[in-house]
C-alpha atoms as a PDB file:
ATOM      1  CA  UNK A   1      -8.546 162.361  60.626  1.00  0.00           C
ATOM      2  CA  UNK A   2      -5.284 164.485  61.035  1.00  0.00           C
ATOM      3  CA  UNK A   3      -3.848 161.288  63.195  1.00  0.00           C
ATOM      4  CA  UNK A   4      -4.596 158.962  60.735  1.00  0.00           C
ATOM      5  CA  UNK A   5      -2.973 161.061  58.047  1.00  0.00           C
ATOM      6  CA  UNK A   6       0.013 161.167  60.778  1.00  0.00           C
ATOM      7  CA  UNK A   7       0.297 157.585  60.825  1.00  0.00           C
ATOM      8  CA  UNK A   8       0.225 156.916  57.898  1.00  0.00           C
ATOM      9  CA  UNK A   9       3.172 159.762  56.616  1.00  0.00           C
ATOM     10  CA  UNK A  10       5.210 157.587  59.238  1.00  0.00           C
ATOM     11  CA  UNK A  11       4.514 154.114  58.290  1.00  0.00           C
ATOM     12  CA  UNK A  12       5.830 155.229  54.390  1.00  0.00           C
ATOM     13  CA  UNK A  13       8.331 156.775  55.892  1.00  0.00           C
ATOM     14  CA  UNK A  14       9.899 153.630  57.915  1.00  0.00           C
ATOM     15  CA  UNK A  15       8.978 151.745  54.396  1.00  0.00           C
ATOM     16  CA  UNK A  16      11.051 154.165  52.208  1.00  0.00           C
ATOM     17  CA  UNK A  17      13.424 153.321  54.925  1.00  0.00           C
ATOM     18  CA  UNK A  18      13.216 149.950  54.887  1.00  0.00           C
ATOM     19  CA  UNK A  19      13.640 149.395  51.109  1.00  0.00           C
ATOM     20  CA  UNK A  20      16.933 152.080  51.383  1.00  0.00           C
ATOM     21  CA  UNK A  21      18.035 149.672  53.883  1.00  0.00           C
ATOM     22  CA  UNK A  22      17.405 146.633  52.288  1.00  0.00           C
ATOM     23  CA  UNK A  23      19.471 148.188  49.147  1.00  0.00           C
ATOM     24  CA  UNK A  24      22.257 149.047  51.145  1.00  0.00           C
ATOM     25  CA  UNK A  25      22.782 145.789  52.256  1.00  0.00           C
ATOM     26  CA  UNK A  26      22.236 143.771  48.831  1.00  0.00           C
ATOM     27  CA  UNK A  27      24.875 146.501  47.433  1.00  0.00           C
ATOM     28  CA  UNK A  28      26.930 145.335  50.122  1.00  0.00           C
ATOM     29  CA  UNK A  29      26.819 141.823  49.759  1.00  0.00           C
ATOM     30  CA  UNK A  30      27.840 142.353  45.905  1.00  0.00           C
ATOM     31  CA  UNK A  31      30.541 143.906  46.779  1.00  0.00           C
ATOM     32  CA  UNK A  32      31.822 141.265  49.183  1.00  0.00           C
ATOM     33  CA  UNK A  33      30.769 138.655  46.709  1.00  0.00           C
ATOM     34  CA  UNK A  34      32.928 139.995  43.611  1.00  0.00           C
ATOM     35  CA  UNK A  35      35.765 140.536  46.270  1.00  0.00           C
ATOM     36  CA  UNK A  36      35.847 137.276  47.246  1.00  0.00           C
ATOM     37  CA  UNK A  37      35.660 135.640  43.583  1.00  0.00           C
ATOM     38  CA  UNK A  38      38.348 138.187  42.740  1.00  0.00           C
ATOM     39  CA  UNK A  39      40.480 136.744  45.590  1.00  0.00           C
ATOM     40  CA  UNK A  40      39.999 133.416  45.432  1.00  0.00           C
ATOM     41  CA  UNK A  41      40.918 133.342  41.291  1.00  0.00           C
ATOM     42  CA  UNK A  42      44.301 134.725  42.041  1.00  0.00           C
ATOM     43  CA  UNK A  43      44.810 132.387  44.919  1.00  0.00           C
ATOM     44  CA  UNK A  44      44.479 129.795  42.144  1.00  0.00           C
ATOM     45  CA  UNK A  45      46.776 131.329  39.491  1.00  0.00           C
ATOM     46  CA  UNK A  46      49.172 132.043  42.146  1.00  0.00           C
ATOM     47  CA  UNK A  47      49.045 127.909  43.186  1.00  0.00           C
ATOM     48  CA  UNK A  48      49.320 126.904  39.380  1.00  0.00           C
ATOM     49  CA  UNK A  49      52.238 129.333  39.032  1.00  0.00           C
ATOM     50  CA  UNK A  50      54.120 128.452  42.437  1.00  0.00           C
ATOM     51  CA  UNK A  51      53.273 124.435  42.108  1.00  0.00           C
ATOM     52  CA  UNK A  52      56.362 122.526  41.365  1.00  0.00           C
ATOM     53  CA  UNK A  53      56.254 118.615  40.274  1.00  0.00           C
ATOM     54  CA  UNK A  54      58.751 116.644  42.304  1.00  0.00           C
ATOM     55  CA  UNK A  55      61.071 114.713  40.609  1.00  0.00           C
ATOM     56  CA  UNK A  56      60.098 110.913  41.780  1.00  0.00           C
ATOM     57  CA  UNK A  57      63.729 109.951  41.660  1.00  0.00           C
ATOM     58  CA  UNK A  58      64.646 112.194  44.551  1.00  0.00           C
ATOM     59  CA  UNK A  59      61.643 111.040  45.685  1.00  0.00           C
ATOM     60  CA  UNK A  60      62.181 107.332  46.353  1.00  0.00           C
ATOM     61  CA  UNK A  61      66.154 107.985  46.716  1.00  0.00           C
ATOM     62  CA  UNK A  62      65.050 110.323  50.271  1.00  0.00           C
ATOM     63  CA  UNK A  63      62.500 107.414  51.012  1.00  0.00           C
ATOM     64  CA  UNK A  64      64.939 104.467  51.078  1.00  0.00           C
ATOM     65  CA  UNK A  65      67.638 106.746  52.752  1.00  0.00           C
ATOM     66  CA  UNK A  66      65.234 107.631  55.380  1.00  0.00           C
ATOM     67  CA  UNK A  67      64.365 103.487  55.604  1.00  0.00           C
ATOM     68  CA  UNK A  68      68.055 102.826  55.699  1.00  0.00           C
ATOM     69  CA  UNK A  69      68.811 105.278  58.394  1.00  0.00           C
ATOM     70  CA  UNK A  70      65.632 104.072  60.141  1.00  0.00           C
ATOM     71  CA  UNK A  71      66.947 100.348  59.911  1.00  0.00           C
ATOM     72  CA  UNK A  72      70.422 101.319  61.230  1.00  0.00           C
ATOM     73  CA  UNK A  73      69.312 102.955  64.343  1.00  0.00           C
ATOM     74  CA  UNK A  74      67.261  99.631  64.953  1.00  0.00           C
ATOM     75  CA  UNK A  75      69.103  97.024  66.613  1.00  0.00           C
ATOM     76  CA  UNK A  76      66.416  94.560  66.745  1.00  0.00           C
ATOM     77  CA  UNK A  77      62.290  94.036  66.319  1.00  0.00           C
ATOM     78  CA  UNK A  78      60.156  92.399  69.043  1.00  0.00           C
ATOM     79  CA  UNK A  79      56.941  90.491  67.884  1.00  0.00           C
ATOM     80  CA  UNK A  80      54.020  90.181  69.696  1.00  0.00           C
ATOM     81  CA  UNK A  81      54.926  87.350  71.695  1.00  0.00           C
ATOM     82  CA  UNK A  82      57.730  89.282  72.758  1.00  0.00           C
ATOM     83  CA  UNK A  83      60.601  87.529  71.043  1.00  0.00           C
ATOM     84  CA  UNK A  84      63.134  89.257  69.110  1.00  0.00           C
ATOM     85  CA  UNK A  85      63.244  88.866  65.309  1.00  0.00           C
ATOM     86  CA  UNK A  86      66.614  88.589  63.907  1.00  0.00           C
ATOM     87  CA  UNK A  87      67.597  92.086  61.646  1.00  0.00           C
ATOM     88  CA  UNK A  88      69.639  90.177  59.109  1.00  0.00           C
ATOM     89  CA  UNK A  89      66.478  87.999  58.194  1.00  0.00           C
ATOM     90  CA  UNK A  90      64.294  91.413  58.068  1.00  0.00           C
ATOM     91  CA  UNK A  91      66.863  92.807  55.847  1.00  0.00           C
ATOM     92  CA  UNK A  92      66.995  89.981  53.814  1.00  0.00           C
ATOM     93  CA  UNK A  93      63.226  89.812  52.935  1.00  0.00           C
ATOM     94  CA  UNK A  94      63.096  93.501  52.403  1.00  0.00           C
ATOM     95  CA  UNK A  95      65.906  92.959  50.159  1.00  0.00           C
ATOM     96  CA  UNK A  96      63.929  90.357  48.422  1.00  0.00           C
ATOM     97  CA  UNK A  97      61.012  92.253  47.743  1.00  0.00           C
ATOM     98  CA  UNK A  98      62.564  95.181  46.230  1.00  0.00           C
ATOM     99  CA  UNK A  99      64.179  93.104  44.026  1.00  0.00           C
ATOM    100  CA  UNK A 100      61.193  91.563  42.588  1.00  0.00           C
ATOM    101  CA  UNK A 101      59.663  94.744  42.423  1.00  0.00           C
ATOM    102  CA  UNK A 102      62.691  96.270  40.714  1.00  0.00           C
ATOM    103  CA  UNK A 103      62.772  93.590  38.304  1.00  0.00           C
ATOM    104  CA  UNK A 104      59.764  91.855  37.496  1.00  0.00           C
ATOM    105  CA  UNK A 105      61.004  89.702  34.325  1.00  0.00           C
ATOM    106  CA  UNK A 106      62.554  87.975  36.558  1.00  0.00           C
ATOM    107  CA  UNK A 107      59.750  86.152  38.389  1.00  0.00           C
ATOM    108  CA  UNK A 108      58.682  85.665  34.641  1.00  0.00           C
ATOM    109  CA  UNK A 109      61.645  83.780  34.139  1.00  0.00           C
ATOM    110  CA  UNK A 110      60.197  80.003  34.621  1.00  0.00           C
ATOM    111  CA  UNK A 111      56.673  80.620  33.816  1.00  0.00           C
ATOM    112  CA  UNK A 112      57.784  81.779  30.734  1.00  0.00           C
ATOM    113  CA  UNK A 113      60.169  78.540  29.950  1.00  0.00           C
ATOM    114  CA  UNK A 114      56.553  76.353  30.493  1.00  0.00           C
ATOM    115  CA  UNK A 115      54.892  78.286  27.569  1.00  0.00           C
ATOM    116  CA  UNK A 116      57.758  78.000  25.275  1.00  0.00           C
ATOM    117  CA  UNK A 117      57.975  74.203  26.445  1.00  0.00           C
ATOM    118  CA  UNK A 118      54.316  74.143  25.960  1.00  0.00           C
ATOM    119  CA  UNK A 119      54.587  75.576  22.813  1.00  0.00           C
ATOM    120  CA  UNK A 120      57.434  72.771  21.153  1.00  0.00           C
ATOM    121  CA  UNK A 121      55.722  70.210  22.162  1.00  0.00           C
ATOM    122  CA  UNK A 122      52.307  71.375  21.004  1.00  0.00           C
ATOM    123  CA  UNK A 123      54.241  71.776  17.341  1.00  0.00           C
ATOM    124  CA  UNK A 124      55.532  68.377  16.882  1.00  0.00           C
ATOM    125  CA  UNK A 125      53.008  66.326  18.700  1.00  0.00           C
ATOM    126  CA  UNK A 126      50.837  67.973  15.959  1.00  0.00           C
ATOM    127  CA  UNK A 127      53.079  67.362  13.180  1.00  0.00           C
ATOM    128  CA  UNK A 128      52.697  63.098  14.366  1.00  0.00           C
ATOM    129  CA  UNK A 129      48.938  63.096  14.834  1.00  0.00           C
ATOM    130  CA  UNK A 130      48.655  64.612  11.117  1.00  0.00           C
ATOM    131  CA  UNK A 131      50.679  61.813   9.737  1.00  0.00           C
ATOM    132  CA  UNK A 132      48.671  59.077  11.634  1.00  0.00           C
ATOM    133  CA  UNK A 133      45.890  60.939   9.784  1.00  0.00           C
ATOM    134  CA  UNK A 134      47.105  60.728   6.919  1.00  0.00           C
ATOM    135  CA  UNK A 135      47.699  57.479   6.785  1.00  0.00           C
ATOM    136  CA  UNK A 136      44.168  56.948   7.814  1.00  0.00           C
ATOM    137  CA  UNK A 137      43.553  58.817   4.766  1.00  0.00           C
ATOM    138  CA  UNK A 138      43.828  56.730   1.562  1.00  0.00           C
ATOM    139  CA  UNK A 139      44.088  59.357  -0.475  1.00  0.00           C
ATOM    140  CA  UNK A 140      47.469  60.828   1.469  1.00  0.00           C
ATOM    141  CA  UNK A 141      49.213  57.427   2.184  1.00  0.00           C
ATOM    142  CA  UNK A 142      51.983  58.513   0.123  1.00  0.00           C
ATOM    143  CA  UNK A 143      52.953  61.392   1.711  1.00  0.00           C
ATOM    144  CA  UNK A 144      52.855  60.443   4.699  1.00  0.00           C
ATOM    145  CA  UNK A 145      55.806  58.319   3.989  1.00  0.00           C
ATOM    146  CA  UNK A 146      57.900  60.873   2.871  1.00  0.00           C
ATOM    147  CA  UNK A 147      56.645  62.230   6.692  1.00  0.00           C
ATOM    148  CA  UNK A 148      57.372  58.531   8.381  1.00  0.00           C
ATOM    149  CA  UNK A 149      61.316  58.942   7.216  1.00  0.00           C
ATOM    150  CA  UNK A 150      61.324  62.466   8.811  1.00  0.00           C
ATOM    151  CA  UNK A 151      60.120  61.045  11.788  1.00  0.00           C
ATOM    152  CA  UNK A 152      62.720  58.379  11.866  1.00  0.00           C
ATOM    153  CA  UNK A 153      65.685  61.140  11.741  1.00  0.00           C
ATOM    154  CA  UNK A 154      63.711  62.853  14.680  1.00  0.00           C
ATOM    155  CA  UNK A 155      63.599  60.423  17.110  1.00  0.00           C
ATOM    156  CA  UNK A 156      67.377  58.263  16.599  1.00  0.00           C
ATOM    157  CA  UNK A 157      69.384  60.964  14.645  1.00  0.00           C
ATOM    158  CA  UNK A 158      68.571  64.037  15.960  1.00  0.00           C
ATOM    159  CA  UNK A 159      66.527  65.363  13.113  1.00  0.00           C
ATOM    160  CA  UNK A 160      64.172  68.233  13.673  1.00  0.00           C
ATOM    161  CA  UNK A 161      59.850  68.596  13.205  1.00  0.00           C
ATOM    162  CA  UNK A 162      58.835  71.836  13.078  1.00  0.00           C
ATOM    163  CA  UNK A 163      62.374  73.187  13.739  1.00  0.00           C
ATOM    164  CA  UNK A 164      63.358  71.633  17.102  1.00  0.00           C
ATOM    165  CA  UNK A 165      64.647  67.945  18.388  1.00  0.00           C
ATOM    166  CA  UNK A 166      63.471  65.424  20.265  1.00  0.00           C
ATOM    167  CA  UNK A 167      65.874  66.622  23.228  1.00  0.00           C
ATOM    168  CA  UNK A 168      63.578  69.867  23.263  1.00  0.00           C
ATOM    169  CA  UNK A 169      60.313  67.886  24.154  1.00  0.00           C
ATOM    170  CA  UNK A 170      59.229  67.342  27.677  1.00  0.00           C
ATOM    171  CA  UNK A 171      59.577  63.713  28.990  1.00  0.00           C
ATOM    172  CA  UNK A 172      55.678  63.478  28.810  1.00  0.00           C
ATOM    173  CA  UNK A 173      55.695  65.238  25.114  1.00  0.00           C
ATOM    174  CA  UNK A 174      58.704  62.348  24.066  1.00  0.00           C
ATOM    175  CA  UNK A 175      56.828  59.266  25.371  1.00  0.00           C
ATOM    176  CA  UNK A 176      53.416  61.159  23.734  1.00  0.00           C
ATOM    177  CA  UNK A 177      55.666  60.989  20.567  1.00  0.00           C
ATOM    178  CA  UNK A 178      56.891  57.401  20.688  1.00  0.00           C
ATOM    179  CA  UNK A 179      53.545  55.756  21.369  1.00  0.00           C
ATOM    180  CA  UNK A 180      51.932  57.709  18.123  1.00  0.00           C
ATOM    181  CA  UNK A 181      55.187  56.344  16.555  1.00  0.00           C
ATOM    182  CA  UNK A 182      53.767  52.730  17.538  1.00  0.00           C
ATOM    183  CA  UNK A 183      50.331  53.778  15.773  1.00  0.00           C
ATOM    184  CA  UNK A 184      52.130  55.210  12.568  1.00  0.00           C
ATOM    185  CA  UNK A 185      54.435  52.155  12.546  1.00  0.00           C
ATOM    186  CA  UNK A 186      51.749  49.506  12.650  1.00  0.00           C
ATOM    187  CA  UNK A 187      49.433  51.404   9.306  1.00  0.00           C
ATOM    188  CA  UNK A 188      53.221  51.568   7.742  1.00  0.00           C
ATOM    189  CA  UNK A 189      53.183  48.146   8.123  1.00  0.00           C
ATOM    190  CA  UNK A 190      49.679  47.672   6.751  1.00  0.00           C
ATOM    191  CA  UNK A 191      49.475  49.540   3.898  1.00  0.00           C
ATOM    192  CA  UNK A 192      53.303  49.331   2.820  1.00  0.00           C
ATOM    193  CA  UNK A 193      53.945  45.849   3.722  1.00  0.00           C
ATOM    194  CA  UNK A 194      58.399  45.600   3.530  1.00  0.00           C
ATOM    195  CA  UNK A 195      58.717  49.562   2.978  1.00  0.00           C
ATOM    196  CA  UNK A 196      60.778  49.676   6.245  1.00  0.00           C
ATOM    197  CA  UNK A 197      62.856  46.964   4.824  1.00  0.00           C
ATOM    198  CA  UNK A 198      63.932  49.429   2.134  1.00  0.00           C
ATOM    199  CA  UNK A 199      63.551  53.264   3.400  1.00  0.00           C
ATOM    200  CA  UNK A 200      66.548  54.927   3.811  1.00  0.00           C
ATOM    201  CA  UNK A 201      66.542  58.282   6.607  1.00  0.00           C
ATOM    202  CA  UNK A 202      68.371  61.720   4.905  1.00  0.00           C
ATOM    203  CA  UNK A 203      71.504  60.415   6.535  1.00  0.00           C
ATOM    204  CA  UNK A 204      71.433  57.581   4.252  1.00  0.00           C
ATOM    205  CA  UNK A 205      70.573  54.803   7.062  1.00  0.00           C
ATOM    206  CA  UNK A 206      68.656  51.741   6.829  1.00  0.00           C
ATOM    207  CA  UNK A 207      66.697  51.684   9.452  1.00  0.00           C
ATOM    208  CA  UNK A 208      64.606  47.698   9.645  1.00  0.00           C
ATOM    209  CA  UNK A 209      64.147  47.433  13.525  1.00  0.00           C
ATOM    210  CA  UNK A 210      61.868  50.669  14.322  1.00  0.00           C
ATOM    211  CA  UNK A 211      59.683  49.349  16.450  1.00  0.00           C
ATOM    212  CA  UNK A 212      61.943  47.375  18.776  1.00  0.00           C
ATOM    213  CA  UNK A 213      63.589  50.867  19.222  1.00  0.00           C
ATOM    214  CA  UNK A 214      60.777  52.792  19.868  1.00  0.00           C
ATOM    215  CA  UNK A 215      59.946  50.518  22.472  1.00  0.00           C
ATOM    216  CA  UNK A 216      63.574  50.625  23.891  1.00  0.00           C
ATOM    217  CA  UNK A 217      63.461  54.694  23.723  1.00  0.00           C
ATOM    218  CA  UNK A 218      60.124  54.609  25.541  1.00  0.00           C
ATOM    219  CA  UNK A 219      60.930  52.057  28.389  1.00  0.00           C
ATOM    220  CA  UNK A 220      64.376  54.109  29.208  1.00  0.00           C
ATOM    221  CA  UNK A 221      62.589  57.056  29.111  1.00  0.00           C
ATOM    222  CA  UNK A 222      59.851  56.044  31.646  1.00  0.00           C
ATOM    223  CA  UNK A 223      63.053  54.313  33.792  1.00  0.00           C
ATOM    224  CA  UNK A 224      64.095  58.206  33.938  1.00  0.00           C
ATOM    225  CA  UNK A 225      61.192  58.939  35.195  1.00  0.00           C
ATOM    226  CA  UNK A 226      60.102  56.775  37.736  1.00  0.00           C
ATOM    227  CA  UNK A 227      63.159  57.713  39.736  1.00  0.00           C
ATOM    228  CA  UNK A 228      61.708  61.756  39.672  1.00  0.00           C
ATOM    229  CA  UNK A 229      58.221  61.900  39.015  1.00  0.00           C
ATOM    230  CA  UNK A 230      55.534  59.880  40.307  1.00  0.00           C
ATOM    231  CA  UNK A 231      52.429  60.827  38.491  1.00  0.00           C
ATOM    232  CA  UNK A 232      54.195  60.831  35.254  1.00  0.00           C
ATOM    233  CA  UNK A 233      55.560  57.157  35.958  1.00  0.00           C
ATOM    234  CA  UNK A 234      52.495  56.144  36.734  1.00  0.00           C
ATOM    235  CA  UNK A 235      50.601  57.336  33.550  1.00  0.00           C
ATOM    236  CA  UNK A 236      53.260  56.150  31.554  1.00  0.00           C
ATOM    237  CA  UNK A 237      53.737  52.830  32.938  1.00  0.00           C
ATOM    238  CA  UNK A 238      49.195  52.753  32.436  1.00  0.00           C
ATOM    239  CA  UNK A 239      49.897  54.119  28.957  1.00  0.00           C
ATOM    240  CA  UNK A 240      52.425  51.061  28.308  1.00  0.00           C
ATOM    241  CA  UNK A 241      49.835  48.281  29.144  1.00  0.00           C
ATOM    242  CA  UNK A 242      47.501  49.661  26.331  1.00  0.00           C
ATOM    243  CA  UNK A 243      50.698  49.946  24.117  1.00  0.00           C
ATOM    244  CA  UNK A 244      50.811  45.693  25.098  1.00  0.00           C
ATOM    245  CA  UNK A 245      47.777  45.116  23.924  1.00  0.00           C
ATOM    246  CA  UNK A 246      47.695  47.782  20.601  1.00  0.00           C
ATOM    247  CA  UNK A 247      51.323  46.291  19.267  1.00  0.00           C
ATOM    248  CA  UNK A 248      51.279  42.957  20.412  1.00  0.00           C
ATOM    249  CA  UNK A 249      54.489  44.051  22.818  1.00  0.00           C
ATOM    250  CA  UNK A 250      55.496  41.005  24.733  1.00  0.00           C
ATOM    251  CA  UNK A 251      58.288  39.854  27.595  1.00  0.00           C
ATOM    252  CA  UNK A 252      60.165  37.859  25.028  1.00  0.00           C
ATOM    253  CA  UNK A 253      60.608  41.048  22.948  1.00  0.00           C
ATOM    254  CA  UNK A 254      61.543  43.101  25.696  1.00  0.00           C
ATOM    255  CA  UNK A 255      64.306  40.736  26.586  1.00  0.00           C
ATOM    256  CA  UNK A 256      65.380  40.189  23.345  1.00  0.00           C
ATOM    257  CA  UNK A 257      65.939  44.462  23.110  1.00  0.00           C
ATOM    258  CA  UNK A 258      67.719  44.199  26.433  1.00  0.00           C
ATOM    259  CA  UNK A 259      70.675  42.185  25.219  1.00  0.00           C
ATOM    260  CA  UNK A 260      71.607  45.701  23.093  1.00  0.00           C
ATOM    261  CA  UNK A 261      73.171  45.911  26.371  1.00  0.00           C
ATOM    262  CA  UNK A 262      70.703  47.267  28.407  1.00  0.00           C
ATOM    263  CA  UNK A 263      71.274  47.530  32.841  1.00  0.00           C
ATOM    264  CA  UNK A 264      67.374  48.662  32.833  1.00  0.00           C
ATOM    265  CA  UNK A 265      65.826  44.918  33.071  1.00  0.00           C
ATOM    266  CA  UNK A 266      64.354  44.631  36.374  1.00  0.00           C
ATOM    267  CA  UNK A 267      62.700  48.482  36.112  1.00  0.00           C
ATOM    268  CA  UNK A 268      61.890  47.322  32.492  1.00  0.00           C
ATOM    269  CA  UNK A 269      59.851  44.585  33.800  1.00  0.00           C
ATOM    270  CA  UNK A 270      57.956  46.837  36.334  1.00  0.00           C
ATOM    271  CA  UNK A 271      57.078  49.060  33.214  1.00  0.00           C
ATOM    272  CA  UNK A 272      55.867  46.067  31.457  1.00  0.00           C
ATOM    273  CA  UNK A 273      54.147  44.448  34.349  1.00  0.00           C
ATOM    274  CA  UNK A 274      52.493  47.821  35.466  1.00  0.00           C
ATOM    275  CA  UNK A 275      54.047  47.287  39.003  1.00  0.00           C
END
């Protein structure tokens, strides 16, 4: 009995020592723990205090200074087949790049000049189909007109549709313009037969012969044309045999405009023939 009693007055001893232990050490660790936060917040408000923001001029000036001095001490570059790349062209296209990144309007330049193009000829091709509609339209016959003389001015004496000239349109947008001409011409001349025999344009001209000239604008035009752009010529030269048919457009008209004085016959006759 007395051993038992023994053992057991030891094993709550070595548990009373156990849990002291056991205290110690979670004590301990608490101690490290809160040291550690405690360091590791004034490592941070020491970093947001010391950081500095570099200025990015300096920046890119030490950059290309160390590319320059880089590029200096190179005499030349070898490729991978071994052959040596001229400097002056490496230059050159390094040259070219910062300049497009240094000033990006400029590569901005001609796709801009298309839109505004675009745009023009968007405005007055508009401003032509509404008075072929109109004319379609009984009820606005008589404005349209007042529209057909304003048309007139546009296309022989510089006049302006929607605030720019005929010069302004691209060559597709001017023979666009000339053929809906045709189409307003020919319902001028059916619903106000001898009205061109009497209009006057706002710089007081007569003006009989309209279609003749439209048909002389649109064949020098094309001649323009077919000595630069293909496609276009093509499409216009397609367009014309249409315009034949449409306006009853023949060869003895076409001659009889070419002794204005015209030098054109021969390419005239390869519009006309669709050649």
């Amino acid at each position: 009995m007395k051993n038992k009693k023994i053992i057991l007055q030891i094993i709550s001893v070595l548990c009373l020592v156990g849990i002291i232990i056991c205290m110690v050490i979670i004590i301990h660790n608490q101690k490290r723990l809160m040291q550690l936060n405690n360091n590791v917040n004034s490592m941070k408000q020491n970093t947001n205090n010391t950081i500095e923001i570099p200025k990015v001029e300096e920046t890119n000036n030490d950059m290309q200074e160390e590319k320059q001095e880089s590029s200096n001490n190179k005499t030349e570059t070898i490729n991978p087949n071994n052959k040596p790349i001229n400097k002056t062209d490496s230059n050159s296209k390094s040259n070219n790049i910062n300049d497009n990144i240094q000033n990006p309007s400029s590569n901005l330049d001609s796709s801009d000049n298309n839109i505004e193009e675009t745009n023009v000829d968007d405005k007055v091709i508009s401003y032509f189909k509404e008075t072929k509609e109109k004319l379609e339209n009984s009820n606005l016959r008589e404005s349209a007109k007042q529209n057909f003389i304003t048309i007139v001015d546009f296309l022989f004496y510089d006049g302006k549709i929607k605030g720019h000239t005929f010069n302004e349109l691209s060559n597709k947008a001017k023979l666009q313009v000339l053929k809906l001409t045709l189409t307003i011409d020919s319902y001028i001349d059916k619903y106000f037969p001898n009205y061109k025999e009497t209009i006057k344009t706002t710089t007081g001209k007569v003006f009989t012969n309209i279609k003749a000239k439209v048909i002389e604008k649109y064949l020098n035009i094309t001649t323009t044309i077919c000595n630069n752009d293909i496609d276009t010529c093509n499409q216009a030269k397609s367009d014309f045999q249409d315009m034949k048919k449409s306006f009853s457009i023949t060869w003895d008209l076409i001659k009889e405009i070419a002794k204005s004085g015209t030098t054109h016959l021969k390419e005239w006759y390869e519009i006309y023939s669709g050649k």
